[in-house]
C-alpha atoms as a PDB file:
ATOM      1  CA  UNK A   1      12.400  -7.166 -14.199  1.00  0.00           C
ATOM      2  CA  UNK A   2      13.200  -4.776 -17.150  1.00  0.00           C
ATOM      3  CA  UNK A   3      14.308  -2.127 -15.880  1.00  0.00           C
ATOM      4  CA  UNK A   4      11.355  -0.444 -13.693  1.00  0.00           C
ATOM      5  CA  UNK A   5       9.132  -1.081 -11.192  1.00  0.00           C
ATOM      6  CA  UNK A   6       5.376   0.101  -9.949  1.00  0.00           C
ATOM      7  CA  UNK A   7       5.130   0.962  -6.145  1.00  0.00           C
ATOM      8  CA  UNK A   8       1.630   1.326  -5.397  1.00  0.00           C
ATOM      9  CA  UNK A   9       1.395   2.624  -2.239  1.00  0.00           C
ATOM     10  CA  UNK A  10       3.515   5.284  -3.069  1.00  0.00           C
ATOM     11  CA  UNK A  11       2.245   5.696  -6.554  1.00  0.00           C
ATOM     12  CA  UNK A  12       5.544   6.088  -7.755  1.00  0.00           C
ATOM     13  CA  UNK A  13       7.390   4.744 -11.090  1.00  0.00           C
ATOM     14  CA  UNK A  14      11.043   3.645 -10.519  1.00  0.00           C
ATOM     15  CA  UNK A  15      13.583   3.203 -13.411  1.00  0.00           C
ATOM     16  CA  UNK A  16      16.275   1.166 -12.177  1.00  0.00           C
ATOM     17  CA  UNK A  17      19.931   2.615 -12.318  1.00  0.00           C
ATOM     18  CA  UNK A  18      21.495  -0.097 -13.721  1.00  0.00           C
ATOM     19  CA  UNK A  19      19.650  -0.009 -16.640  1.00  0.00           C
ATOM     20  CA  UNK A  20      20.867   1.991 -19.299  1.00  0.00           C
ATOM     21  CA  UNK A  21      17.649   2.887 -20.967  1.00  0.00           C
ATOM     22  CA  UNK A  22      14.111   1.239 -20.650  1.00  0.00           C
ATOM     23  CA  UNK A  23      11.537   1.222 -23.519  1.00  0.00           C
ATOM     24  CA  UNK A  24       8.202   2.633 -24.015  1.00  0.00           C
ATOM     25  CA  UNK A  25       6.702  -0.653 -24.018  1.00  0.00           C
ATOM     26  CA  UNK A  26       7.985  -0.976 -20.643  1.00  0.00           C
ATOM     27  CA  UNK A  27       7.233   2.013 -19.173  1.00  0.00           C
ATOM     28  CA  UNK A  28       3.750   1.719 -20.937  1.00  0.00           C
ATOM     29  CA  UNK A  29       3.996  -1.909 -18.441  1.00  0.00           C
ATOM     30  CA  UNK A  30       4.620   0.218 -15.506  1.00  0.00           C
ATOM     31  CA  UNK A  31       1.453   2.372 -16.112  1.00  0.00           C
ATOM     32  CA  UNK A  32      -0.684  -0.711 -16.458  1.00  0.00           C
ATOM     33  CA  UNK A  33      -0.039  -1.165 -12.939  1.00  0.00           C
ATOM     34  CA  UNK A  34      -0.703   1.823 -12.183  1.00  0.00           C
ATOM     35  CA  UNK A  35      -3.669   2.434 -13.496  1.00  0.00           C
ATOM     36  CA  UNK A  36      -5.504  -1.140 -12.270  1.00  0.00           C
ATOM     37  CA  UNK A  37      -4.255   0.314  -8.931  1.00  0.00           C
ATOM     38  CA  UNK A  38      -5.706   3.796  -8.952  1.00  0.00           C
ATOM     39  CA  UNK A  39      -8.714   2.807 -10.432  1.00  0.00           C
ATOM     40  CA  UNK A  40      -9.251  -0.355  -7.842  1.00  0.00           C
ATOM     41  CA  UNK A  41      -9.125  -3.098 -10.397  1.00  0.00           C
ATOM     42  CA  UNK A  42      -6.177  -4.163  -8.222  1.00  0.00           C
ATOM     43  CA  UNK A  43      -5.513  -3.194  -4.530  1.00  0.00           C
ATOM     44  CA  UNK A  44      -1.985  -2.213  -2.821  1.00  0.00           C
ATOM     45  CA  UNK A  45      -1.247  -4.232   0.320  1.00  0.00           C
ATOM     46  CA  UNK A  46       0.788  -1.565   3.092  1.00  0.00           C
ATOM     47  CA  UNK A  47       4.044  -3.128   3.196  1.00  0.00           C
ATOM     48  CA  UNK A  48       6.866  -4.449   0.568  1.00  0.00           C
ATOM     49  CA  UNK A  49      10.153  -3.232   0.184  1.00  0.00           C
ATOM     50  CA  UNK A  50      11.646   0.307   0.623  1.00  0.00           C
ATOM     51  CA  UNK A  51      12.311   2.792  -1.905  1.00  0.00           C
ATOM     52  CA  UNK A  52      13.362   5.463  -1.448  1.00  0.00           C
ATOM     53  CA  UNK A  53      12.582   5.638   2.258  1.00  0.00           C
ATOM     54  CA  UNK A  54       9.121   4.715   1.397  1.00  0.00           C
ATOM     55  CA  UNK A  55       6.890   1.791   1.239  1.00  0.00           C
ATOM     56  CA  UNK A  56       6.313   0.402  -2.051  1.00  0.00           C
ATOM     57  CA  UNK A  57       3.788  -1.734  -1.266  1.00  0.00           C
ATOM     58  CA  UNK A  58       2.782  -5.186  -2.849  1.00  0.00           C
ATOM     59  CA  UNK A  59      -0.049  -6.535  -4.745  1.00  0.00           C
ATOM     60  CA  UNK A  60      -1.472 -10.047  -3.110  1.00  0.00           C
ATOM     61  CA  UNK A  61      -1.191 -12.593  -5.138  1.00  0.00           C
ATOM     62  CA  UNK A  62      -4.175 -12.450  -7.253  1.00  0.00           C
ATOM     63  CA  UNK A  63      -4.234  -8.820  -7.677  1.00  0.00           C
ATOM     64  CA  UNK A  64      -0.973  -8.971  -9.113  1.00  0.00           C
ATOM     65  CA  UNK A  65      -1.832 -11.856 -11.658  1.00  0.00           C
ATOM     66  CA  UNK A  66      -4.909 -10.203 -12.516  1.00  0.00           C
ATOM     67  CA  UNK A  67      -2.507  -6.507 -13.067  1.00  0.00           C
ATOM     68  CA  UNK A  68       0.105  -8.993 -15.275  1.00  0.00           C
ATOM     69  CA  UNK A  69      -2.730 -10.386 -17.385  1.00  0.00           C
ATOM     70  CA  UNK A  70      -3.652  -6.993 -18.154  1.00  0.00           C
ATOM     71  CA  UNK A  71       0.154  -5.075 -18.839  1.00  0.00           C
ATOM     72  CA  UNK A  72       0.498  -8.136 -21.190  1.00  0.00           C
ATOM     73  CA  UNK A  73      -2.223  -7.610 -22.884  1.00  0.00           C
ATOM     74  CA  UNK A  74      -2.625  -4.043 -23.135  1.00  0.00           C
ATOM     75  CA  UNK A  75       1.124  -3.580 -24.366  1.00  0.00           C
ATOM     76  CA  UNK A  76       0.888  -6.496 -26.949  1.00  0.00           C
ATOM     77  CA  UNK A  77       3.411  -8.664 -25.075  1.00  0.00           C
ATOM     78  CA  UNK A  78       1.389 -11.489 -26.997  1.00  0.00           C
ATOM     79  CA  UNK A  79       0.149  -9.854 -29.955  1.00  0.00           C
ATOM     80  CA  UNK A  80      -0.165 -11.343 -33.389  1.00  0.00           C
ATOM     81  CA  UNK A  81      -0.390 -15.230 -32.169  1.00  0.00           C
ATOM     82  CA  UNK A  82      -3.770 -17.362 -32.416  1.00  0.00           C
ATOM     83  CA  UNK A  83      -5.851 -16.583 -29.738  1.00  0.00           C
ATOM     84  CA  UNK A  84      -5.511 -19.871 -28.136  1.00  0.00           C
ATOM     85  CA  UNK A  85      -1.799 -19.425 -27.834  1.00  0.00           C
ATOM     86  CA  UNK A  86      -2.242 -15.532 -26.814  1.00  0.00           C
ATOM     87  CA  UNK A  87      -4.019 -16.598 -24.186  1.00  0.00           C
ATOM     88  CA  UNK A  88      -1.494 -19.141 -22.887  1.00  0.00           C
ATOM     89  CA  UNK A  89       0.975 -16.886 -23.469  1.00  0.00           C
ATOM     90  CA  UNK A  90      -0.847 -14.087 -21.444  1.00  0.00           C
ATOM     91  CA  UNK A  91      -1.247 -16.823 -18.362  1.00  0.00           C
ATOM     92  CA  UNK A  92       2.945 -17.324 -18.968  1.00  0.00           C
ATOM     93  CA  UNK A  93       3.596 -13.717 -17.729  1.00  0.00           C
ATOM     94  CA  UNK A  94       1.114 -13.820 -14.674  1.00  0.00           C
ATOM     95  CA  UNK A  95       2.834 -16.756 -13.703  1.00  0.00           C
ATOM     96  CA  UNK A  96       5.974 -15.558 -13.942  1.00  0.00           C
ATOM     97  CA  UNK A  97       5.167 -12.347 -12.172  1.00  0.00           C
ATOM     98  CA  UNK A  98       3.598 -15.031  -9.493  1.00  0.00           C
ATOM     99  CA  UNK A  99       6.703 -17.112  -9.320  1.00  0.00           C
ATOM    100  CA  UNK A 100       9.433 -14.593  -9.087  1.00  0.00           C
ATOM    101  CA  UNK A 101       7.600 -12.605  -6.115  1.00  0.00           C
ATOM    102  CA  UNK A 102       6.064 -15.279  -4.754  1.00  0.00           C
ATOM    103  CA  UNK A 103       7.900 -18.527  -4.822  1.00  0.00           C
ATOM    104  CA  UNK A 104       7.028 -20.818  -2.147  1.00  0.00           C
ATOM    105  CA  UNK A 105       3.394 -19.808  -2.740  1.00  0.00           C
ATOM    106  CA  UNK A 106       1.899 -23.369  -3.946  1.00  0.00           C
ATOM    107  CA  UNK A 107      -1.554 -22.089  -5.207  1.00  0.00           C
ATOM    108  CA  UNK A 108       0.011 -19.969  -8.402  1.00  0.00           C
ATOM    109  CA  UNK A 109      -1.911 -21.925 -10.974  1.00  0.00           C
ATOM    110  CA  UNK A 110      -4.996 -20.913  -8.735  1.00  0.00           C
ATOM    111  CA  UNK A 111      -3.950 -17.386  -9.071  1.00  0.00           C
ATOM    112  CA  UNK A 112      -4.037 -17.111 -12.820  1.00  0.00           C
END
């Protein structure tokens, strides 16, 4: 990603190492998740990788094009296009999301 990540089971924000700084627009991402999770828009599958020595977690795939849709949107990844190409732009970063944490799933255009 960007430099950070949302693990929902564990509720927990992770800024990765690597990176040497992360902006507010992506942190501001990482809260979108968050808040879809903790307010049930979305829900966290038990599971995913380890942080930490914890489980992060994972979003199915529909939750987690329906959490993308909303990040995009609600941090103005799209902003300032017509609304026809905002919204195909929004549907780009679900389906990106979609395709780089679940690949061989073959029903992504389903999904967003």
């Amino acid at each position: 990603g960007r430099g950070g990540a949302f693990c929902c089971e564990s509720n927990r924000i992770f800024l990765c190492a690597s990176t040497a700084w992360v902006s507010c627009r992506e942190l501001a991402y990482e809260l979108s998740h968050a808040y879809n999770t903790c307010t049930h828009v979305t829900r966290c599958a038990h599971g995913g990788i380890q942080v930490d020595d914890a489980s992060c977690g994972y979003l199915s795939p529909p939750d987690l094009a329906c959490s993308e849709l909303r990040a995009a949107y609600w941090t103005e990844r799209c902003a300032g296009r017509a609304e026809r190409d905002e919204a195909r732009c929004l549907k780009w970063h679900a389906a990106w999301a979609l395709r780089a944490c679940y690949p061989s799933d073959e029903h992504h255009p389903a999904h967003v």
